[in-house]
PDB file of N, CA and C in Angstrom:
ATOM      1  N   UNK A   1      19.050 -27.101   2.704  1.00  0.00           N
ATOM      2  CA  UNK A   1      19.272 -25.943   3.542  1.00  0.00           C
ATOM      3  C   UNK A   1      20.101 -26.385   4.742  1.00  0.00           C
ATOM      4  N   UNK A   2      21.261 -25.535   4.847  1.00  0.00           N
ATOM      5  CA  UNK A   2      22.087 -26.009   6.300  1.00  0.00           C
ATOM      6  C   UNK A   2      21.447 -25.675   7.309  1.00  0.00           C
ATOM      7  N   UNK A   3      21.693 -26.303   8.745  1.00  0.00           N
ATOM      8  CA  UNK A   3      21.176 -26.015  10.028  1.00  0.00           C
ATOM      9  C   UNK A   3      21.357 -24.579  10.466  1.00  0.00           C
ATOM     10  N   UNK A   4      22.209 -24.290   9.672  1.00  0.00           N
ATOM     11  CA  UNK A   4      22.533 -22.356  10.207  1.00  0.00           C
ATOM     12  C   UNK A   4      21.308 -21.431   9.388  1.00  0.00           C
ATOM     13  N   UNK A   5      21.512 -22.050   8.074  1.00  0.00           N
ATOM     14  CA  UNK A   5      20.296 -21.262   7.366  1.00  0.00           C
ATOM     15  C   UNK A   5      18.892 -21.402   7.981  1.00  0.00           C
ATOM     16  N   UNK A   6      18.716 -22.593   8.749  1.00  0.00           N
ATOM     17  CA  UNK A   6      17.484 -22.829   8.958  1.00  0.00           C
ATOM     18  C   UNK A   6      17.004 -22.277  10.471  1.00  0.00           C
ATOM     19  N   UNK A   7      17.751 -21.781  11.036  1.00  0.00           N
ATOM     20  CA  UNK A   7      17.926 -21.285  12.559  1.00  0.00           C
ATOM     21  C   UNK A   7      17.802 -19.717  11.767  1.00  0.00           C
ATOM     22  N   UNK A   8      18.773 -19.109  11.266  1.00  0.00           N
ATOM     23  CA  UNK A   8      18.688 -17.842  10.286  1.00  0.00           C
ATOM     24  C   UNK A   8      17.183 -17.500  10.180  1.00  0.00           C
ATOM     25  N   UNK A   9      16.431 -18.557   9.113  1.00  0.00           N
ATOM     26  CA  UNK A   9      15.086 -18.126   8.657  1.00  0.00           C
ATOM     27  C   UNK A   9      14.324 -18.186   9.770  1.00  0.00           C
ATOM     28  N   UNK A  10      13.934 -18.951  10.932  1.00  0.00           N
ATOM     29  CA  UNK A  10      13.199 -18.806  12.495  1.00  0.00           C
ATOM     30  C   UNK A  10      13.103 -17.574  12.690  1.00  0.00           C
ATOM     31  N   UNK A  11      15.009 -17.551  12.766  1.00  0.00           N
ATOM     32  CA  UNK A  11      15.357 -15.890  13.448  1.00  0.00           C
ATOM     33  C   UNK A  11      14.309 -14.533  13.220  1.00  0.00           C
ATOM     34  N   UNK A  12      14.615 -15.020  11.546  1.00  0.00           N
ATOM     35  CA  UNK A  12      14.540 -13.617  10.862  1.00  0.00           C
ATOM     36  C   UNK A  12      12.736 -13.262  10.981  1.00  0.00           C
ATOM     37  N   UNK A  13      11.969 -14.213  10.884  1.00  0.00           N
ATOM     38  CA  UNK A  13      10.379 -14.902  10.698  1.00  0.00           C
ATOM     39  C   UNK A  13      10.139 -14.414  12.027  1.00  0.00           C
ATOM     40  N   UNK A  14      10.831 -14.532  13.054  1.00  0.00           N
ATOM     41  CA  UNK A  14       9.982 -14.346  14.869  1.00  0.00           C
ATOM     42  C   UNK A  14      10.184 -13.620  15.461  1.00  0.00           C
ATOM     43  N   UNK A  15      11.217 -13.232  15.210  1.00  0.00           N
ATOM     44  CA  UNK A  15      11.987 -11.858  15.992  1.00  0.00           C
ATOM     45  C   UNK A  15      12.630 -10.998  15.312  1.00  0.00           C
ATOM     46  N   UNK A  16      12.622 -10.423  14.261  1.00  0.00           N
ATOM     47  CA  UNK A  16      12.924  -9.257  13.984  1.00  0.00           C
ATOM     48  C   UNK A  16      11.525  -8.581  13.389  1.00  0.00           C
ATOM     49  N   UNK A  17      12.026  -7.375  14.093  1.00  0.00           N
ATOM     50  CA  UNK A  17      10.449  -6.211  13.270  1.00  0.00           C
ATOM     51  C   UNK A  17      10.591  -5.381  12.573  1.00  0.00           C
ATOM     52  N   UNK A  18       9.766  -5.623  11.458  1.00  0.00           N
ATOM     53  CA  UNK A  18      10.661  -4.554  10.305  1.00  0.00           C
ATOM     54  C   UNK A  18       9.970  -3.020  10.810  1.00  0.00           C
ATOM     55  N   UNK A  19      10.516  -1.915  10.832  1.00  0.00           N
ATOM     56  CA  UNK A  19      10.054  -0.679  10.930  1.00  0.00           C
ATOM     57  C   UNK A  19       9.006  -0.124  10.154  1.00  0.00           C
ATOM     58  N   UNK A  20       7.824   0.067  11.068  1.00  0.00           N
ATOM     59  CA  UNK A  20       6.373   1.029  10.127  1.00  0.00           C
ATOM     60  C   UNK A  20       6.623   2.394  10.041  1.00  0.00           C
ATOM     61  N   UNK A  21       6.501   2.773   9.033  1.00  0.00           N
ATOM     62  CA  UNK A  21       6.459   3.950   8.417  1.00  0.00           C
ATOM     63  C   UNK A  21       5.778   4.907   8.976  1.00  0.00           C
ATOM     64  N   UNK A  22       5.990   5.605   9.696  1.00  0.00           N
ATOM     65  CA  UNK A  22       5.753   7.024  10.903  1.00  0.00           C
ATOM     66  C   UNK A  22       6.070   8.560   9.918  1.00  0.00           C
ATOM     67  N   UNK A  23       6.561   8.478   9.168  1.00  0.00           N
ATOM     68  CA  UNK A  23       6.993   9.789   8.559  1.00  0.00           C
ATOM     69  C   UNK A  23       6.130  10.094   7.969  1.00  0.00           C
ATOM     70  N   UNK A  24       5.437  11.602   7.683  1.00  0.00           N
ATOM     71  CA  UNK A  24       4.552  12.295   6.552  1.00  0.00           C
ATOM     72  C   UNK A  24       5.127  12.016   4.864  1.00  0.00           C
ATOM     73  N   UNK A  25       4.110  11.464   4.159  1.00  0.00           N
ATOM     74  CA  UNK A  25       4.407  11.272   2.999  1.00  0.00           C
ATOM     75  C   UNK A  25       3.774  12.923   1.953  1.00  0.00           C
ATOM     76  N   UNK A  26       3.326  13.400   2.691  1.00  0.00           N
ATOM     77  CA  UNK A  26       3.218  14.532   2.173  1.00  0.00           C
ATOM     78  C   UNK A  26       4.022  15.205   0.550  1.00  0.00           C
ATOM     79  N   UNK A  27       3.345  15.385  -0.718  1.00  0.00           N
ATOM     80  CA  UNK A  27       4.074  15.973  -1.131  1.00  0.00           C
ATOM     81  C   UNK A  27       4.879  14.970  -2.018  1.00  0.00           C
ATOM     82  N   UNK A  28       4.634  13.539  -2.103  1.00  0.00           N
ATOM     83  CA  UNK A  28       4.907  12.627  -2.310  1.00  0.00           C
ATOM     84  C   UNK A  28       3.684  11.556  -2.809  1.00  0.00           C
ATOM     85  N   UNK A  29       4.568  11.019  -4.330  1.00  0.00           N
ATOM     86  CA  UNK A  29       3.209   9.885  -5.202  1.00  0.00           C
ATOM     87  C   UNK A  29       4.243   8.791  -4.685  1.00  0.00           C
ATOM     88  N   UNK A  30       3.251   7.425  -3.986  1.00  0.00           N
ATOM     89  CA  UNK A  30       3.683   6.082  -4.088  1.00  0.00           C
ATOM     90  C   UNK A  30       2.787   5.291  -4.942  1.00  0.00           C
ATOM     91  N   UNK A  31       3.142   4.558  -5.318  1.00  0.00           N
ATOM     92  CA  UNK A  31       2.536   3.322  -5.878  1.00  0.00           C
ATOM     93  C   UNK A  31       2.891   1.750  -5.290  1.00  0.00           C
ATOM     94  N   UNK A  32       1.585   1.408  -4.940  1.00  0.00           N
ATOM     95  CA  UNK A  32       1.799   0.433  -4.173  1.00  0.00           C
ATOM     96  C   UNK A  32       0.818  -0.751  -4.840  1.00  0.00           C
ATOM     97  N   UNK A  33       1.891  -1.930  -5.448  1.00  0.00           N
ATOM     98  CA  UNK A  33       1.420  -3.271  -6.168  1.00  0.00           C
ATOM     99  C   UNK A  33       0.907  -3.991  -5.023  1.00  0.00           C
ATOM    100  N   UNK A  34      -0.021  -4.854  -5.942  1.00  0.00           N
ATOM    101  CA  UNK A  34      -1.007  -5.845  -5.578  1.00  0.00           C
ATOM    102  C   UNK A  34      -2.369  -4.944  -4.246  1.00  0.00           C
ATOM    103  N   UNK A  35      -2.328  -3.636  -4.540  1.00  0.00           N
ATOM    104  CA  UNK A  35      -2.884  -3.103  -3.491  1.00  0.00           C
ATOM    105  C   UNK A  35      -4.780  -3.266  -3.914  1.00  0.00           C
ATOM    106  N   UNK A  36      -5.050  -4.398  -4.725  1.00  0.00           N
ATOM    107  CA  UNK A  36      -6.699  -4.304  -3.972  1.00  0.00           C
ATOM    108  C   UNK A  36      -7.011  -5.259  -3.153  1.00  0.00           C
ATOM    109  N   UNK A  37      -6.132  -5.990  -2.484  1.00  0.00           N
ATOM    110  CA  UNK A  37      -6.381  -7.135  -1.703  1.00  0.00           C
ATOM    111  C   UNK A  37      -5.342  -7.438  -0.093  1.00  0.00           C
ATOM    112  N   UNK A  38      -5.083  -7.878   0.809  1.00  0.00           N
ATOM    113  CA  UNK A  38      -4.495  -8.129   1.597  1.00  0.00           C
ATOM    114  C   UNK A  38      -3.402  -7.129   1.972  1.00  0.00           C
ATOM    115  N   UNK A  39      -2.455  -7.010   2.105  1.00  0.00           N
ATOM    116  CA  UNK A  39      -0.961  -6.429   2.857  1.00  0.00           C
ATOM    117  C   UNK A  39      -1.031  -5.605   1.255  1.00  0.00           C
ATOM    118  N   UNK A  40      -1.117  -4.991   0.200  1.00  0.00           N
ATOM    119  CA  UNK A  40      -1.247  -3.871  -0.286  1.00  0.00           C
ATOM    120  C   UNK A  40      -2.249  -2.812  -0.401  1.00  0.00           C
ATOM    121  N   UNK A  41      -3.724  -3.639  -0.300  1.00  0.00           N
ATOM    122  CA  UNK A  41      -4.522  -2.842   0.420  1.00  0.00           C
ATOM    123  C   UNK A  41      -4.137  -2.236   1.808  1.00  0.00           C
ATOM    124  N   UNK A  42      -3.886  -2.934   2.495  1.00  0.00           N
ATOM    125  CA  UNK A  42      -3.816  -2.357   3.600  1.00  0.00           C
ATOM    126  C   UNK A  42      -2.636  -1.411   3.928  1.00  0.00           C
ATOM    127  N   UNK A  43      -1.313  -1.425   3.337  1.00  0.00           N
ATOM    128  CA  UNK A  43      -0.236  -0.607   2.644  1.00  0.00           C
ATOM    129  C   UNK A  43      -1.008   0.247   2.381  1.00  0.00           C
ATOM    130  N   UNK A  44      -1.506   0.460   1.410  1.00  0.00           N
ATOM    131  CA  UNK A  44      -1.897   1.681   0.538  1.00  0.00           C
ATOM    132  C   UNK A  44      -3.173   2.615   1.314  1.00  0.00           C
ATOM    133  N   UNK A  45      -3.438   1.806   2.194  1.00  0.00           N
ATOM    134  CA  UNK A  45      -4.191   2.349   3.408  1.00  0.00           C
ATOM    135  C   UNK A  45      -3.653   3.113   4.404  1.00  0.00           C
ATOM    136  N   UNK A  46      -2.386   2.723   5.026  1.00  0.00           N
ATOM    137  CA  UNK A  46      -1.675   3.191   5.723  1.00  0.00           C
ATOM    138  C   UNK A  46      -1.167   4.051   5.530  1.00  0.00           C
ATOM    139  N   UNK A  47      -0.629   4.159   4.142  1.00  0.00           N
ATOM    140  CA  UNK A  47       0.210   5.472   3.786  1.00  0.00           C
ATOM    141  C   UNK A  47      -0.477   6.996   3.046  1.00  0.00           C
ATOM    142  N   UNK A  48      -1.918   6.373   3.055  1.00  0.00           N
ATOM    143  CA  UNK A  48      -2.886   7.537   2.301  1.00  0.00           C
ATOM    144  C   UNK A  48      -3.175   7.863   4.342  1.00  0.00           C
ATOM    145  N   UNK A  49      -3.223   6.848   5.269  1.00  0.00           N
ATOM    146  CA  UNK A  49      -2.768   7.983   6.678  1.00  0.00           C
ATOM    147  C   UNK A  49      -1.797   8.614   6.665  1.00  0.00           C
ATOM    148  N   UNK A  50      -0.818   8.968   6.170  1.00  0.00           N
ATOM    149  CA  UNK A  50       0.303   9.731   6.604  1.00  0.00           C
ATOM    150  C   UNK A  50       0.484  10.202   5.753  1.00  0.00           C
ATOM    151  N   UNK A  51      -0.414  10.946   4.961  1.00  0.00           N
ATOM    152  CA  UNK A  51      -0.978  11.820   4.317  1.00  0.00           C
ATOM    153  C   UNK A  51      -0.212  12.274   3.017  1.00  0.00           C
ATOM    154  N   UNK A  52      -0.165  11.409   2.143  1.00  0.00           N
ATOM    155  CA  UNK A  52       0.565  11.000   0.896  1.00  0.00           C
ATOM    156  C   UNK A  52      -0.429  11.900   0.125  1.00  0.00           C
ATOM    157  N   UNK A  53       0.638  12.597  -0.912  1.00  0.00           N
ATOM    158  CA  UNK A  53      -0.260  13.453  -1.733  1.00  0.00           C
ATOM    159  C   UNK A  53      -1.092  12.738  -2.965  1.00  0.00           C
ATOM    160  N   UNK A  54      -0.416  11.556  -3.605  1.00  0.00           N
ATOM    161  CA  UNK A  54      -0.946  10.608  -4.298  1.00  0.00           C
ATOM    162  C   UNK A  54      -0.569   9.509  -4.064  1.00  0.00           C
ATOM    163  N   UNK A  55      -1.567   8.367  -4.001  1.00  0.00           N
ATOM    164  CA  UNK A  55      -1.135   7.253  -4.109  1.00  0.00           C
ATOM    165  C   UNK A  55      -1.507   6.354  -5.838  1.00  0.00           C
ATOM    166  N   UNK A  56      -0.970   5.671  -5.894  1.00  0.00           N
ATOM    167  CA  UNK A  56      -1.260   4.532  -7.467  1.00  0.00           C
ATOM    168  C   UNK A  56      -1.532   3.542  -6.962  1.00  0.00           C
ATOM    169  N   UNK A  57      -2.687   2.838  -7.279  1.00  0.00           N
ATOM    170  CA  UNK A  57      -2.836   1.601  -6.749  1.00  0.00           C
ATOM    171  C   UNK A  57      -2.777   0.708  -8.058  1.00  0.00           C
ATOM    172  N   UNK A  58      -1.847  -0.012  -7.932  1.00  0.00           N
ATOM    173  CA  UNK A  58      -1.337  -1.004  -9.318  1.00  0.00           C
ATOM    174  C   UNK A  58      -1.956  -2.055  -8.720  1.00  0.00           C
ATOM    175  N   UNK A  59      -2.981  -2.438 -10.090  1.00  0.00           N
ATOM    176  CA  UNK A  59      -4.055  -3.960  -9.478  1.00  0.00           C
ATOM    177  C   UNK A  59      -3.691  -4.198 -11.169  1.00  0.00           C
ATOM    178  N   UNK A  60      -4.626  -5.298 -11.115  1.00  0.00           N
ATOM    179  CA  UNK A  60      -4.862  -6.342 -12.547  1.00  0.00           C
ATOM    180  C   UNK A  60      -5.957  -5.837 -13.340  1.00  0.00           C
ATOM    181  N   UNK A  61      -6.967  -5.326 -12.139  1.00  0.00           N
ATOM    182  CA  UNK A  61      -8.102  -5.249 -12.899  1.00  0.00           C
ATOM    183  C   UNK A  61      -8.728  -4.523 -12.384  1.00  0.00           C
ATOM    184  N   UNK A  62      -9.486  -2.994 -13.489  1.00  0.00           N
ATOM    185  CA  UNK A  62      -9.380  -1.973 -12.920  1.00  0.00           C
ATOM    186  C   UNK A  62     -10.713  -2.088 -11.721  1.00  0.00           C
ATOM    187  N   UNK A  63     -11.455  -2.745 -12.259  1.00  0.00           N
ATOM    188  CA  UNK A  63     -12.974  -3.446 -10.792  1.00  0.00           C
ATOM    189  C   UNK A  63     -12.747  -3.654  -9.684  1.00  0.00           C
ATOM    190  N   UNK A  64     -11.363  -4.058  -9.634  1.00  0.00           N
ATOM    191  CA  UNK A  64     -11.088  -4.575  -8.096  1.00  0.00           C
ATOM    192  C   UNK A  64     -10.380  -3.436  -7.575  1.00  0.00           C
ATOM    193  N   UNK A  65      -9.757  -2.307  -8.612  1.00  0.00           N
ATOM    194  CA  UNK A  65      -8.871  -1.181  -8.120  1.00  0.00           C
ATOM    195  C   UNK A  65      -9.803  -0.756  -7.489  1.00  0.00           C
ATOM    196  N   UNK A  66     -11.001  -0.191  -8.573  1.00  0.00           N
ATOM    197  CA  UNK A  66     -12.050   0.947  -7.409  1.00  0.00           C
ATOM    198  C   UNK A  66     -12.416   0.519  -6.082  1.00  0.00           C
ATOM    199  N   UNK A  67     -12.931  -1.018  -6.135  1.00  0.00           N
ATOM    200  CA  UNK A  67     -13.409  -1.642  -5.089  1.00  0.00           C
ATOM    201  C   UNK A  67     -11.881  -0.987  -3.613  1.00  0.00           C
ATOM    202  N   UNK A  68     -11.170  -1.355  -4.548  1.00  0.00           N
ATOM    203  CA  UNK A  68      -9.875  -0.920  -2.861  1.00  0.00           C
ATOM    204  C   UNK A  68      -9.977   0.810  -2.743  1.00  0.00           C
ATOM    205  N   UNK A  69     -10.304   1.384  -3.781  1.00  0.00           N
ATOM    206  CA  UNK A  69     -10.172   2.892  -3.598  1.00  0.00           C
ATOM    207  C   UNK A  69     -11.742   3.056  -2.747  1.00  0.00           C
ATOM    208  N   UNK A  70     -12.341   2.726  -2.535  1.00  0.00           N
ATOM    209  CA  UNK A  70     -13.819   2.940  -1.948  1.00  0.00           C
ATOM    210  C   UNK A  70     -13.939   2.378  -0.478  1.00  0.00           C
ATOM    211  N   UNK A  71     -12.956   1.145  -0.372  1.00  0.00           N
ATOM    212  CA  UNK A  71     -12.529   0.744   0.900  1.00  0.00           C
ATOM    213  C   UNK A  71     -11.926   1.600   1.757  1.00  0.00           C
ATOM    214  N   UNK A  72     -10.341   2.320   0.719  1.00  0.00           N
ATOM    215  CA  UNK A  72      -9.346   3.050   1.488  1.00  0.00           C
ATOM    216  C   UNK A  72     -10.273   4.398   1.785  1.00  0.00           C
ATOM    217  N   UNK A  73     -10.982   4.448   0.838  1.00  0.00           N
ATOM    218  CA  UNK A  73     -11.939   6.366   1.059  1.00  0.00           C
ATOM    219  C   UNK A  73     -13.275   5.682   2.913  1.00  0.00           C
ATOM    220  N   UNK A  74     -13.028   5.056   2.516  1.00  0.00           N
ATOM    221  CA  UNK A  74     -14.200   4.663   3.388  1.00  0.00           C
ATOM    222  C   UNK A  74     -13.343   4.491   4.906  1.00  0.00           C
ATOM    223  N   UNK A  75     -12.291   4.024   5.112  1.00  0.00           N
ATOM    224  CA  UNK A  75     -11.380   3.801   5.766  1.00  0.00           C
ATOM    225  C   UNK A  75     -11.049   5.546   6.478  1.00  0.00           C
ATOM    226  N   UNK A  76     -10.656   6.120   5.618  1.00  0.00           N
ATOM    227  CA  UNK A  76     -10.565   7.421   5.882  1.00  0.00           C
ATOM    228  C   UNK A  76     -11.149   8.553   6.062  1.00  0.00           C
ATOM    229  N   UNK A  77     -12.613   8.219   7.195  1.00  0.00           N
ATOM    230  CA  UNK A  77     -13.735   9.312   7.047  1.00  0.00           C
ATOM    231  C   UNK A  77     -13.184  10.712   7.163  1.00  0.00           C
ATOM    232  N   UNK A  78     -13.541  11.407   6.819  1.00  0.00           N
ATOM    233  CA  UNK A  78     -13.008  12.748   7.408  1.00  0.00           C
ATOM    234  C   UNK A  78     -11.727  13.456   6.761  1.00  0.00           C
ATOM    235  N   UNK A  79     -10.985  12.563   5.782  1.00  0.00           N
ATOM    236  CA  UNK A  79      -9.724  13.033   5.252  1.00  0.00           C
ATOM    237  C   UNK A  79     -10.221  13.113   3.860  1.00  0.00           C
ATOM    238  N   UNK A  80      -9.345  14.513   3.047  1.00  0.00           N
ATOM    239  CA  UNK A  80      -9.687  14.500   1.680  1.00  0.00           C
ATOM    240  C   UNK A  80      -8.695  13.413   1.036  1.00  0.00           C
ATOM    241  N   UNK A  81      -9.063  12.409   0.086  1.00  0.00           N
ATOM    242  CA  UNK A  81      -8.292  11.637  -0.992  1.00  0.00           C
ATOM    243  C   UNK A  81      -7.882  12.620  -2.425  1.00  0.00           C
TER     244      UNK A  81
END
């Protein structure tokens, strides 16, 4: 890796912020992979806030899907899934 690439990847890693998703998903199916565990759980959390008409949660195994769908319902008192 050249010294430019490697100053590049710092860059890109510390200081830039990628933009969170603020818009109503309303009306709208996502599907969001690897979502029963870490940064897709929590994805698929975020965007069933901004009130996504369906979400898909693409896992491996359907045990661990429910387990994240019971998290995200639980996560969301008060909102219909």
């Amino acid at each position: 890796m050249s010294p430019r690439a490697g100053l590049s990847l710092l860059y890109s890693q510390f200081f830039v912020k990628l933009p969170i998703p603020i818009h109503s998903f309303s009306g709208q199916t996502i599907i969001v992979t690897g979502s029963n565990t870490g940064l897709g759980r929590e994805a698929a959390n975020h965007i069933v806030r901004l009130g996504v008409s369906k979400v898909i949660l693409a896992v491996r195994k359907i045990r661990k899907g429910e387990d994240a769908k019971r998290y995200i319902e639980g996560q969301q008192a008060g909102q219909a899934l």
